[in-house]
PDB file of N, CA and C in Angstrom:
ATOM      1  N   UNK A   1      68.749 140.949 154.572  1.00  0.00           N
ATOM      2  CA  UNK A   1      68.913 140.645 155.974  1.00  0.00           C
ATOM      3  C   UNK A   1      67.627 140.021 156.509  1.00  0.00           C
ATOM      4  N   UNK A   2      67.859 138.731 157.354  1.00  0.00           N
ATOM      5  CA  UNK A   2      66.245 138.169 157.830  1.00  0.00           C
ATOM      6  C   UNK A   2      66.205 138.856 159.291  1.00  0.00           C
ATOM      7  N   UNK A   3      64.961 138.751 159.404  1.00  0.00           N
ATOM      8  CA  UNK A   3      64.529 139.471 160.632  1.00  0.00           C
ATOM      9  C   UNK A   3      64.707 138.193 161.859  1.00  0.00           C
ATOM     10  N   UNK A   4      64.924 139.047 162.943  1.00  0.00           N
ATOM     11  CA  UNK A   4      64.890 137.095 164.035  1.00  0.00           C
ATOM     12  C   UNK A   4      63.560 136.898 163.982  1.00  0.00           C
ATOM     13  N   UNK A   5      63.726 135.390 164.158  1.00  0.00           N
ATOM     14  CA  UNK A   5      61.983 135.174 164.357  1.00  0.00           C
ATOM     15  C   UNK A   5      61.771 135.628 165.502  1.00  0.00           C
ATOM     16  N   UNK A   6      59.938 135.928 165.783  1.00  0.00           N
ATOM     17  CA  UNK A   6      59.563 136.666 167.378  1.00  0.00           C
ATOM     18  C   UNK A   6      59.694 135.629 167.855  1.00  0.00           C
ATOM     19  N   UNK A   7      59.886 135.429 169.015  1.00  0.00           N
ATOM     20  CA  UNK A   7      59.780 134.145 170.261  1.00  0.00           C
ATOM     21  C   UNK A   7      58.560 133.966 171.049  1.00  0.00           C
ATOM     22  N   UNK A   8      58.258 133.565 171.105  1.00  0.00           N
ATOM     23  CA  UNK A   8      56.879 133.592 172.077  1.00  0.00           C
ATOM     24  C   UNK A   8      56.967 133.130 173.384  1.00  0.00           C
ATOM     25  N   UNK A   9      57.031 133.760 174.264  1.00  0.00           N
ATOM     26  CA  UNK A   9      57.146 133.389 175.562  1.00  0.00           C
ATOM     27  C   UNK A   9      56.389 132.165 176.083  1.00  0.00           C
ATOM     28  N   UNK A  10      55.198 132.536 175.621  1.00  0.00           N
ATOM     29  CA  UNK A  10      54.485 131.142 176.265  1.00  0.00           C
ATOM     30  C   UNK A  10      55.197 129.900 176.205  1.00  0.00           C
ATOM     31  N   UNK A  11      55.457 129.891 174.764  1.00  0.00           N
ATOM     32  CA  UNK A  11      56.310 128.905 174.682  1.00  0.00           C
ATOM     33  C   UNK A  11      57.634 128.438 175.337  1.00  0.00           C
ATOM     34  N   UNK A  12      58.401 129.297 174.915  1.00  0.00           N
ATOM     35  CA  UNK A  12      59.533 129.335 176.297  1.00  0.00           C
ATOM     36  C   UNK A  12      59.396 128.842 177.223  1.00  0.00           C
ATOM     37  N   UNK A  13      58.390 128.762 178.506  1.00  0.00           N
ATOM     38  CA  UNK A  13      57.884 128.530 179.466  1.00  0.00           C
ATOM     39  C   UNK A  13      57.885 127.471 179.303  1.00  0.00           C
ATOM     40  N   UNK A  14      56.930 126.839 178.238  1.00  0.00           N
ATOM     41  CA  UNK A  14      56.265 125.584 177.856  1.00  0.00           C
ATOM     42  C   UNK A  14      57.923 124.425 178.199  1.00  0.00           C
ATOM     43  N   UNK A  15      58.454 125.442 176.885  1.00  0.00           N
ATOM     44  CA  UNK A  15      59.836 124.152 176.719  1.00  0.00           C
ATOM     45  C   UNK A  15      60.661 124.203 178.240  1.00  0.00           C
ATOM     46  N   UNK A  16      60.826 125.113 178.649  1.00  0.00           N
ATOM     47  CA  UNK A  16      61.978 125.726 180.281  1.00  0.00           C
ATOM     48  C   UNK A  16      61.332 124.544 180.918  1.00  0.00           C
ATOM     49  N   UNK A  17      59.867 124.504 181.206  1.00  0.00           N
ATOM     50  CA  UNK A  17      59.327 123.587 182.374  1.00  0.00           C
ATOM     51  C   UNK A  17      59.815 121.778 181.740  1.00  0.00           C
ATOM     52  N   UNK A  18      60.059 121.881 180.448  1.00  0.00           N
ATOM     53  CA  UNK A  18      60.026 120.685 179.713  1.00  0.00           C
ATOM     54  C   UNK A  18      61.588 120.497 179.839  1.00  0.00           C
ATOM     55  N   UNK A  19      62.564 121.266 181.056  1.00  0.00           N
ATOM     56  CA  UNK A  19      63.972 121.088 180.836  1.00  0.00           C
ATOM     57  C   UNK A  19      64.609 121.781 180.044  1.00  0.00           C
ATOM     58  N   UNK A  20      64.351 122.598 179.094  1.00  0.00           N
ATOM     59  CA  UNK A  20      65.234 122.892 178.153  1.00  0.00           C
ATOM     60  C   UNK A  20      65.194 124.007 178.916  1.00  0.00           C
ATOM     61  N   UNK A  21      66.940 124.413 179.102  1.00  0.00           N
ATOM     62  CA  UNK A  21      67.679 125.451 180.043  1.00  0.00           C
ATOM     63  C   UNK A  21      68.014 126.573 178.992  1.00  0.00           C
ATOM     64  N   UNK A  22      68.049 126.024 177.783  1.00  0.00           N
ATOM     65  CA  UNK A  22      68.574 127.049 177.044  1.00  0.00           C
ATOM     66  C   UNK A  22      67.198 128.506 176.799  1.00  0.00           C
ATOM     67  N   UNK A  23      65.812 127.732 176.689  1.00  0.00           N
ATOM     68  CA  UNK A  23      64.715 128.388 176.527  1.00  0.00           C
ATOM     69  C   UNK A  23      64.017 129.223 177.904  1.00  0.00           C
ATOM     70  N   UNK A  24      65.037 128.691 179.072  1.00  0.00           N
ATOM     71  CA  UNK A  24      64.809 129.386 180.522  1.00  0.00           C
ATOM     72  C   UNK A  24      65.632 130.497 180.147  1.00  0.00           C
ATOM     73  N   UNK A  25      66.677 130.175 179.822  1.00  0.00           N
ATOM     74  CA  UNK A  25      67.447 131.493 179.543  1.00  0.00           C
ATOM     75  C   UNK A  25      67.324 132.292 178.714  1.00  0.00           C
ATOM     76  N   UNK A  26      67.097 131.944 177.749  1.00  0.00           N
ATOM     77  CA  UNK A  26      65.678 133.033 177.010  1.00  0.00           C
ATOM     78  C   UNK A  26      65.013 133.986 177.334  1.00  0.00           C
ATOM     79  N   UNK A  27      64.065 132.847 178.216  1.00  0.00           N
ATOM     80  CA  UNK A  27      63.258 133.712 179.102  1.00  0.00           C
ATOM     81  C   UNK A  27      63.939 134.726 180.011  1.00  0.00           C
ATOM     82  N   UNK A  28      64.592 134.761 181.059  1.00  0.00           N
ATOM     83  CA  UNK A  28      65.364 135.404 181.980  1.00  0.00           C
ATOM     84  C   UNK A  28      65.760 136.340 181.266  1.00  0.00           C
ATOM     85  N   UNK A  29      66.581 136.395 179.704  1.00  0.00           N
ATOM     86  CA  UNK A  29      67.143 137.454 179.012  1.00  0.00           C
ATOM     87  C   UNK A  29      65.685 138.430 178.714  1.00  0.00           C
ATOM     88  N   UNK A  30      64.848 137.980 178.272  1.00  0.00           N
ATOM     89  CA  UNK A  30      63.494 138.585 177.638  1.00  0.00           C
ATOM     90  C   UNK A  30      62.767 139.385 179.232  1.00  0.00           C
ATOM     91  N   UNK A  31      63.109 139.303 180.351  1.00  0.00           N
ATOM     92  CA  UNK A  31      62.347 140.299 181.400  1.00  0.00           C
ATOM     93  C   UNK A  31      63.871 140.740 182.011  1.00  0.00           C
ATOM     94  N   UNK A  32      65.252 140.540 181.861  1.00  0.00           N
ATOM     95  CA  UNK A  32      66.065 141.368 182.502  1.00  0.00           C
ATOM     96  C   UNK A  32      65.733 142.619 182.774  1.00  0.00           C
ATOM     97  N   UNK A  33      65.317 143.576 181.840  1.00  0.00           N
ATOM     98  CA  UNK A  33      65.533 144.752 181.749  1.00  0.00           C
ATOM     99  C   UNK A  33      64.270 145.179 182.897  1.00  0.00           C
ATOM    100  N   UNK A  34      63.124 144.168 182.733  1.00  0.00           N
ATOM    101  CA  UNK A  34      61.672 144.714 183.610  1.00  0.00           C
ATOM    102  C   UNK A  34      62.451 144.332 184.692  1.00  0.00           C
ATOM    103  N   UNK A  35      63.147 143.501 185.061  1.00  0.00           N
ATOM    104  CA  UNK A  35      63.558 143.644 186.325  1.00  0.00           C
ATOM    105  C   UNK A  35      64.999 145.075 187.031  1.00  0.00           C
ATOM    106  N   UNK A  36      65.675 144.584 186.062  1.00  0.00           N
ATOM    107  CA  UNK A  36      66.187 146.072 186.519  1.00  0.00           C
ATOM    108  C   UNK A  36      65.256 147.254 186.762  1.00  0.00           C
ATOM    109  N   UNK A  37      64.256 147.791 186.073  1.00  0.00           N
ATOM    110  CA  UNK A  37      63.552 148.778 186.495  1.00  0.00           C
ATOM    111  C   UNK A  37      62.743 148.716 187.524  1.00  0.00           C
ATOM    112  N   UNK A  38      61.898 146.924 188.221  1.00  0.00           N
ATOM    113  CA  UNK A  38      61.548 146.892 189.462  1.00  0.00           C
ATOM    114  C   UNK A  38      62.689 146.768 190.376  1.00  0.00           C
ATOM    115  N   UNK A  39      63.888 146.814 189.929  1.00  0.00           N
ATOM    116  CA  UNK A  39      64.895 146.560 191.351  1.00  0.00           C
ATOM    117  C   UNK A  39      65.167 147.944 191.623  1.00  0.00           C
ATOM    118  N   UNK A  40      64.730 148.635 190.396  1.00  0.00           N
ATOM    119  CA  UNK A  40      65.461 150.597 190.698  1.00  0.00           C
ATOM    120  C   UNK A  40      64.539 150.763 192.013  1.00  0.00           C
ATOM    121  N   UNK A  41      63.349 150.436 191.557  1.00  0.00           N
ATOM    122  CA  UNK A  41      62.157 150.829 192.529  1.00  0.00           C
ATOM    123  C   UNK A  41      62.070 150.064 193.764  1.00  0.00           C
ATOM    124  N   UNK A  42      62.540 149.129 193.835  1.00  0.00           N
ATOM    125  CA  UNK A  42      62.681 148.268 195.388  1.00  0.00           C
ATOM    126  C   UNK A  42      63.835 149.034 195.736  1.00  0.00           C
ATOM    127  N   UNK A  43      64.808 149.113 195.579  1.00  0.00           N
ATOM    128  CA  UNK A  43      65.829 149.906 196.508  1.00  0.00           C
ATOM    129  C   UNK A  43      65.799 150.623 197.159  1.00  0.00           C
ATOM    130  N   UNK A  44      65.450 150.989 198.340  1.00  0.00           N
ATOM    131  CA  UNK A  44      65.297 152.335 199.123  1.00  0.00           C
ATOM    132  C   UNK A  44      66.272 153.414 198.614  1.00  0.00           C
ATOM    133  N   UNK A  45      65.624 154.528 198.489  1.00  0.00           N
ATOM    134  CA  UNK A  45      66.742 155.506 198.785  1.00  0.00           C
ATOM    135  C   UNK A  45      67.711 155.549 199.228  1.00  0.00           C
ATOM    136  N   UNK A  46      68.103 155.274 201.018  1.00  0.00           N
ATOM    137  CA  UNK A  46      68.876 155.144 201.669  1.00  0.00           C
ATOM    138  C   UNK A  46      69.772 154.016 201.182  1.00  0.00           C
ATOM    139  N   UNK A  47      69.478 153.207 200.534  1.00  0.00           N
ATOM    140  CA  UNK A  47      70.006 152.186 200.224  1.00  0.00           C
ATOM    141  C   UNK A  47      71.272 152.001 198.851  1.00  0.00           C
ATOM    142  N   UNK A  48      70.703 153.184 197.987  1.00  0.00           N
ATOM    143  CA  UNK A  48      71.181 152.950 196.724  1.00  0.00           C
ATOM    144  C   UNK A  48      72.946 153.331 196.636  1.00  0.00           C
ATOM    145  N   UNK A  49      73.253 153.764 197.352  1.00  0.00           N
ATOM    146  CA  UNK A  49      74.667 154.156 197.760  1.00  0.00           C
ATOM    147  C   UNK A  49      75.477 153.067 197.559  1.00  0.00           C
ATOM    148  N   UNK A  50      74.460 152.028 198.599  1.00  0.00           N
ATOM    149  CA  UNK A  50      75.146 150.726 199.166  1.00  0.00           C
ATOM    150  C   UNK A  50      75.324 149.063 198.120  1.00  0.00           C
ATOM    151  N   UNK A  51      73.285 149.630 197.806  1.00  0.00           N
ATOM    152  CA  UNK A  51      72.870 148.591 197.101  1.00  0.00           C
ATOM    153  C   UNK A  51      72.719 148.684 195.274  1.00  0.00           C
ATOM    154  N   UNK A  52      73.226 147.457 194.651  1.00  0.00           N
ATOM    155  CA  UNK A  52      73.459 147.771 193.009  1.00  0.00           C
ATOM    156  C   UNK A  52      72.415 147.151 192.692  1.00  0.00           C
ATOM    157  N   UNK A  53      71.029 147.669 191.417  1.00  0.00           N
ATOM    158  CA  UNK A  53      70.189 146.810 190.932  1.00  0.00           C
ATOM    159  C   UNK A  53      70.394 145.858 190.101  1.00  0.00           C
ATOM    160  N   UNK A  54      71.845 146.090 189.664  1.00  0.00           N
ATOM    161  CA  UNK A  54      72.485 144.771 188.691  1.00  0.00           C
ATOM    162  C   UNK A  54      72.480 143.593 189.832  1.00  0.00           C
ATOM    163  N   UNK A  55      72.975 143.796 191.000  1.00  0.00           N
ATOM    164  CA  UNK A  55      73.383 142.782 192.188  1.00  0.00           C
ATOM    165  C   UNK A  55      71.788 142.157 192.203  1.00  0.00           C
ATOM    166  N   UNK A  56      70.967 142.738 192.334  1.00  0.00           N
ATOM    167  CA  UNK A  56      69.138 142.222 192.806  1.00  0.00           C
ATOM    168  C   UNK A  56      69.299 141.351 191.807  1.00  0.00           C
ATOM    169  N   UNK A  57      69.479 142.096 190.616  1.00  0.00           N
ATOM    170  CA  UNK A  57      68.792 141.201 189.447  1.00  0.00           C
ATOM    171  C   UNK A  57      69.762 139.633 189.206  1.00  0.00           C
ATOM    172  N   UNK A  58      70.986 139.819 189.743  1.00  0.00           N
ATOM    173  CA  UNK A  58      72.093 138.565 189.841  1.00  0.00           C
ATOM    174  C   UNK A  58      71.588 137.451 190.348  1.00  0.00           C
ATOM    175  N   UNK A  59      71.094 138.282 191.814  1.00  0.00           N
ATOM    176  CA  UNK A  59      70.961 136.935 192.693  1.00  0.00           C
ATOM    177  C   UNK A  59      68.974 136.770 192.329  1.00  0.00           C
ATOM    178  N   UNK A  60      68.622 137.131 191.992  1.00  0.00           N
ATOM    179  CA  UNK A  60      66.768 136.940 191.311  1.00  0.00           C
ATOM    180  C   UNK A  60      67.335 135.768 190.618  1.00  0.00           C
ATOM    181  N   UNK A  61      67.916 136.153 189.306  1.00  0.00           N
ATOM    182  CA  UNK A  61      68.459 134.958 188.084  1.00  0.00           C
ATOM    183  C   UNK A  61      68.675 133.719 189.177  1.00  0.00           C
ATOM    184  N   UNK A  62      69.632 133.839 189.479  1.00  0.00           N
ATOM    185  CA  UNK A  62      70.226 132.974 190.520  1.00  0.00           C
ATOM    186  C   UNK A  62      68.956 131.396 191.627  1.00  0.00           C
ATOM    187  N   UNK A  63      68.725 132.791 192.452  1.00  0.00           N
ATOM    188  CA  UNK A  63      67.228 132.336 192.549  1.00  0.00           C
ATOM    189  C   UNK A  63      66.239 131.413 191.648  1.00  0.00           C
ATOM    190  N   UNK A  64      65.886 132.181 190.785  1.00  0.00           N
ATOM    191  CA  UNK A  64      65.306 131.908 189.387  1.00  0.00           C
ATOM    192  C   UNK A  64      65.307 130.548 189.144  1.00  0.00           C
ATOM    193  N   UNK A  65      66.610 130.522 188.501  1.00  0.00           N
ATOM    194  CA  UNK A  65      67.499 129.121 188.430  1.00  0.00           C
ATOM    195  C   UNK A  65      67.325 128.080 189.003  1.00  0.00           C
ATOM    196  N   UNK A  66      67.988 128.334 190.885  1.00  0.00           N
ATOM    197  CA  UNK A  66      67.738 127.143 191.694  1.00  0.00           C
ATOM    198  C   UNK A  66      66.209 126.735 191.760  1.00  0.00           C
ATOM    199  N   UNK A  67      65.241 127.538 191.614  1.00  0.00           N
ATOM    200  CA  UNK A  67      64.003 127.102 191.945  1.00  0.00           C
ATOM    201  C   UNK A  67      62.854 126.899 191.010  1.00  0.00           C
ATOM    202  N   UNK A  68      63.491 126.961 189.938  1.00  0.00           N
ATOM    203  CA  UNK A  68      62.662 126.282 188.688  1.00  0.00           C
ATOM    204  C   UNK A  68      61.614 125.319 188.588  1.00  0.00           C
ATOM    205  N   UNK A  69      62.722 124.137 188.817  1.00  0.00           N
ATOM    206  CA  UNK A  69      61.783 122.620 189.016  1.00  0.00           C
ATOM    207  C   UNK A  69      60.284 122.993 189.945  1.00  0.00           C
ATOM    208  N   UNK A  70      60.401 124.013 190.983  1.00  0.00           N
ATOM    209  CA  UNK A  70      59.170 124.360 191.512  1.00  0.00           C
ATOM    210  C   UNK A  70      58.299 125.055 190.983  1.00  0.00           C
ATOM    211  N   UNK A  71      58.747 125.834 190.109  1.00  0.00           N
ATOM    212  CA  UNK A  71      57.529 127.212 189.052  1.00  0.00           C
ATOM    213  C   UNK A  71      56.401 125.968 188.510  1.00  0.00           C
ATOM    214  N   UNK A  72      55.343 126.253 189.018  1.00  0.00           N
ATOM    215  CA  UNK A  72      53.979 125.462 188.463  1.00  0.00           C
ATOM    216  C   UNK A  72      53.128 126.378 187.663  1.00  0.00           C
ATOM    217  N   UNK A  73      54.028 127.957 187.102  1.00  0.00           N
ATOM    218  CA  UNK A  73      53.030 128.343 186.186  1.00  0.00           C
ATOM    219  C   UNK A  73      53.189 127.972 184.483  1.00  0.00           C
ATOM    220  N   UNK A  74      52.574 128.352 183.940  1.00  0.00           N
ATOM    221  CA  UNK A  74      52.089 127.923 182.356  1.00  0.00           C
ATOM    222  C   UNK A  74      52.185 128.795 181.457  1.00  0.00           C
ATOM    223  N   UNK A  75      52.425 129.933 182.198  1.00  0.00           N
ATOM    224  CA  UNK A  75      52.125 131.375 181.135  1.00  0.00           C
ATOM    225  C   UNK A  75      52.914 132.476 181.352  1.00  0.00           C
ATOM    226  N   UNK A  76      53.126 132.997 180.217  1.00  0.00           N
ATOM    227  CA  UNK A  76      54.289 133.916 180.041  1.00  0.00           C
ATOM    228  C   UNK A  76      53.970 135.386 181.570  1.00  0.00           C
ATOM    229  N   UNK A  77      52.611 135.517 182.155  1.00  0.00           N
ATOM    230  CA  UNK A  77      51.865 136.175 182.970  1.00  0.00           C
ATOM    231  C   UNK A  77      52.578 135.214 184.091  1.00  0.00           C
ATOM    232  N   UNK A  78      52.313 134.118 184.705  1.00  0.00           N
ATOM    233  CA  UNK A  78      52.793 133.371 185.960  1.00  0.00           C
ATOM    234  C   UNK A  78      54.157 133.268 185.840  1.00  0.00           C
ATOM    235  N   UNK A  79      55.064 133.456 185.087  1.00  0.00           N
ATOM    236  CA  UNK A  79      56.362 133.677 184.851  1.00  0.00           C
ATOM    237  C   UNK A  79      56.583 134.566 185.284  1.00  0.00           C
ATOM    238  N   UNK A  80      56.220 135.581 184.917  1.00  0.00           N
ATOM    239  CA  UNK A  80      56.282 136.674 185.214  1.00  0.00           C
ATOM    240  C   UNK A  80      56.099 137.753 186.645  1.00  0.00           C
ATOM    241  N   UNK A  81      54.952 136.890 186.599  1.00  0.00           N
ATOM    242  CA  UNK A  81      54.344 137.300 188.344  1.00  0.00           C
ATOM    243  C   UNK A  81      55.327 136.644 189.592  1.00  0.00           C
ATOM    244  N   UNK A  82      56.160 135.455 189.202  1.00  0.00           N
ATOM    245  CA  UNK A  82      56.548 134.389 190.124  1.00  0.00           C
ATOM    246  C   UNK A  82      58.006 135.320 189.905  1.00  0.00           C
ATOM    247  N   UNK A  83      58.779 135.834 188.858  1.00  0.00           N
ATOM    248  CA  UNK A  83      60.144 136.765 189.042  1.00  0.00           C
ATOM    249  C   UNK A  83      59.885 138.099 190.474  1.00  0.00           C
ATOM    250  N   UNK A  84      58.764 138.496 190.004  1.00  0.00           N
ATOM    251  CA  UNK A  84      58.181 139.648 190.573  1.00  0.00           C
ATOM    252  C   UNK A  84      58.297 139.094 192.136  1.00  0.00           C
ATOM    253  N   UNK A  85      57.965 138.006 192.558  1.00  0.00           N
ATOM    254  CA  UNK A  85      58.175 137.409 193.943  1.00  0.00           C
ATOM    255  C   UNK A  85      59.622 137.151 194.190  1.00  0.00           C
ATOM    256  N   UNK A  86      60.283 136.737 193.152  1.00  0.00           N
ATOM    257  CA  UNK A  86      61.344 136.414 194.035  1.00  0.00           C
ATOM    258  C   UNK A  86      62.310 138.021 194.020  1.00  0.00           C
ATOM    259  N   UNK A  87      62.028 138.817 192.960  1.00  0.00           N
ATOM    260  CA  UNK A  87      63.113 140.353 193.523  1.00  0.00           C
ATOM    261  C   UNK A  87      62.426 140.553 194.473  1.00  0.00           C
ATOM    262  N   UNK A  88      60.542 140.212 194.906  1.00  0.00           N
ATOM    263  CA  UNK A  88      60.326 141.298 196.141  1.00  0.00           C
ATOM    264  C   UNK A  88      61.101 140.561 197.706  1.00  0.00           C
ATOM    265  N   UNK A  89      61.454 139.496 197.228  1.00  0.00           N
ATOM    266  CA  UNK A  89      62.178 138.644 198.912  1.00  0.00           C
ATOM    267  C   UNK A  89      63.771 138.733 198.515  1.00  0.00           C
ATOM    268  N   UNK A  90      64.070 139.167 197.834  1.00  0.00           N
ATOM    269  CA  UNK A  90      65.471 139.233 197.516  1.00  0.00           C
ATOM    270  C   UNK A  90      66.482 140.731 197.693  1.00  0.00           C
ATOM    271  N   UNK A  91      67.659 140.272 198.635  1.00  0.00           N
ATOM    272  CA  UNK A  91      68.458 141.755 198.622  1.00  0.00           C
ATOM    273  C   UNK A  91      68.020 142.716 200.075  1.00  0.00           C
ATOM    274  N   UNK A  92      68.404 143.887 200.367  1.00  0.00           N
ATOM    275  CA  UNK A  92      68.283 144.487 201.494  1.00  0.00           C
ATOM    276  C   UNK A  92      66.807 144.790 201.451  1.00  0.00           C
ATOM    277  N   UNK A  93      66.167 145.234 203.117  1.00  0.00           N
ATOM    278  CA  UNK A  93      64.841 145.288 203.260  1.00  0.00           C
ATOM    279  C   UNK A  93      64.942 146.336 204.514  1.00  0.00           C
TER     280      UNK A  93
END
């Protein structure tokens, strides 16, 4: 059995900014999960009744997506930091 090759994010980035959608989505698959666990934690209490962290993380992707062509970072870190902005403006407040 071969092992997958590791992916390297940087790269990802590299190719996503270079158009290739398939290596954005990559990316997006490779921090889903960090985002579900910052959307547990953005949810208010009061909120979680109402509000689903699958839903945050929908419309983040979403987000994500439409605003690509604008991401001016380089690194698997400014990728990263720039998701982190859009769950913190995204969803109930």
């Amino acid at each position: 059995m071969r092992d997958k090759p590791t992916i390297d994010p940087n790269e990802l980035v590299e190719k996503a900014r270079a158009g290739d959608q398939r290596a954005f989505g990559e990316l997006l698959g490779l921090y889903r999960n960090y985002l579900v666990l910052l959307a547990r934690v953005h949810i208010d209490t009061n909120l979680k009744a109402k509000a689903d962290p699958s839903d945050l993380i929908q419309e983040t992707c979403l987000m994500a997506a439409r605003d690509f062509p604008q991401f001016r970072g380089e690194t698997e870190a400014e990728f990263i930091a720039w998701l982190r902005r859009i769950l913190a403006h995204t969803g109930p407040r």
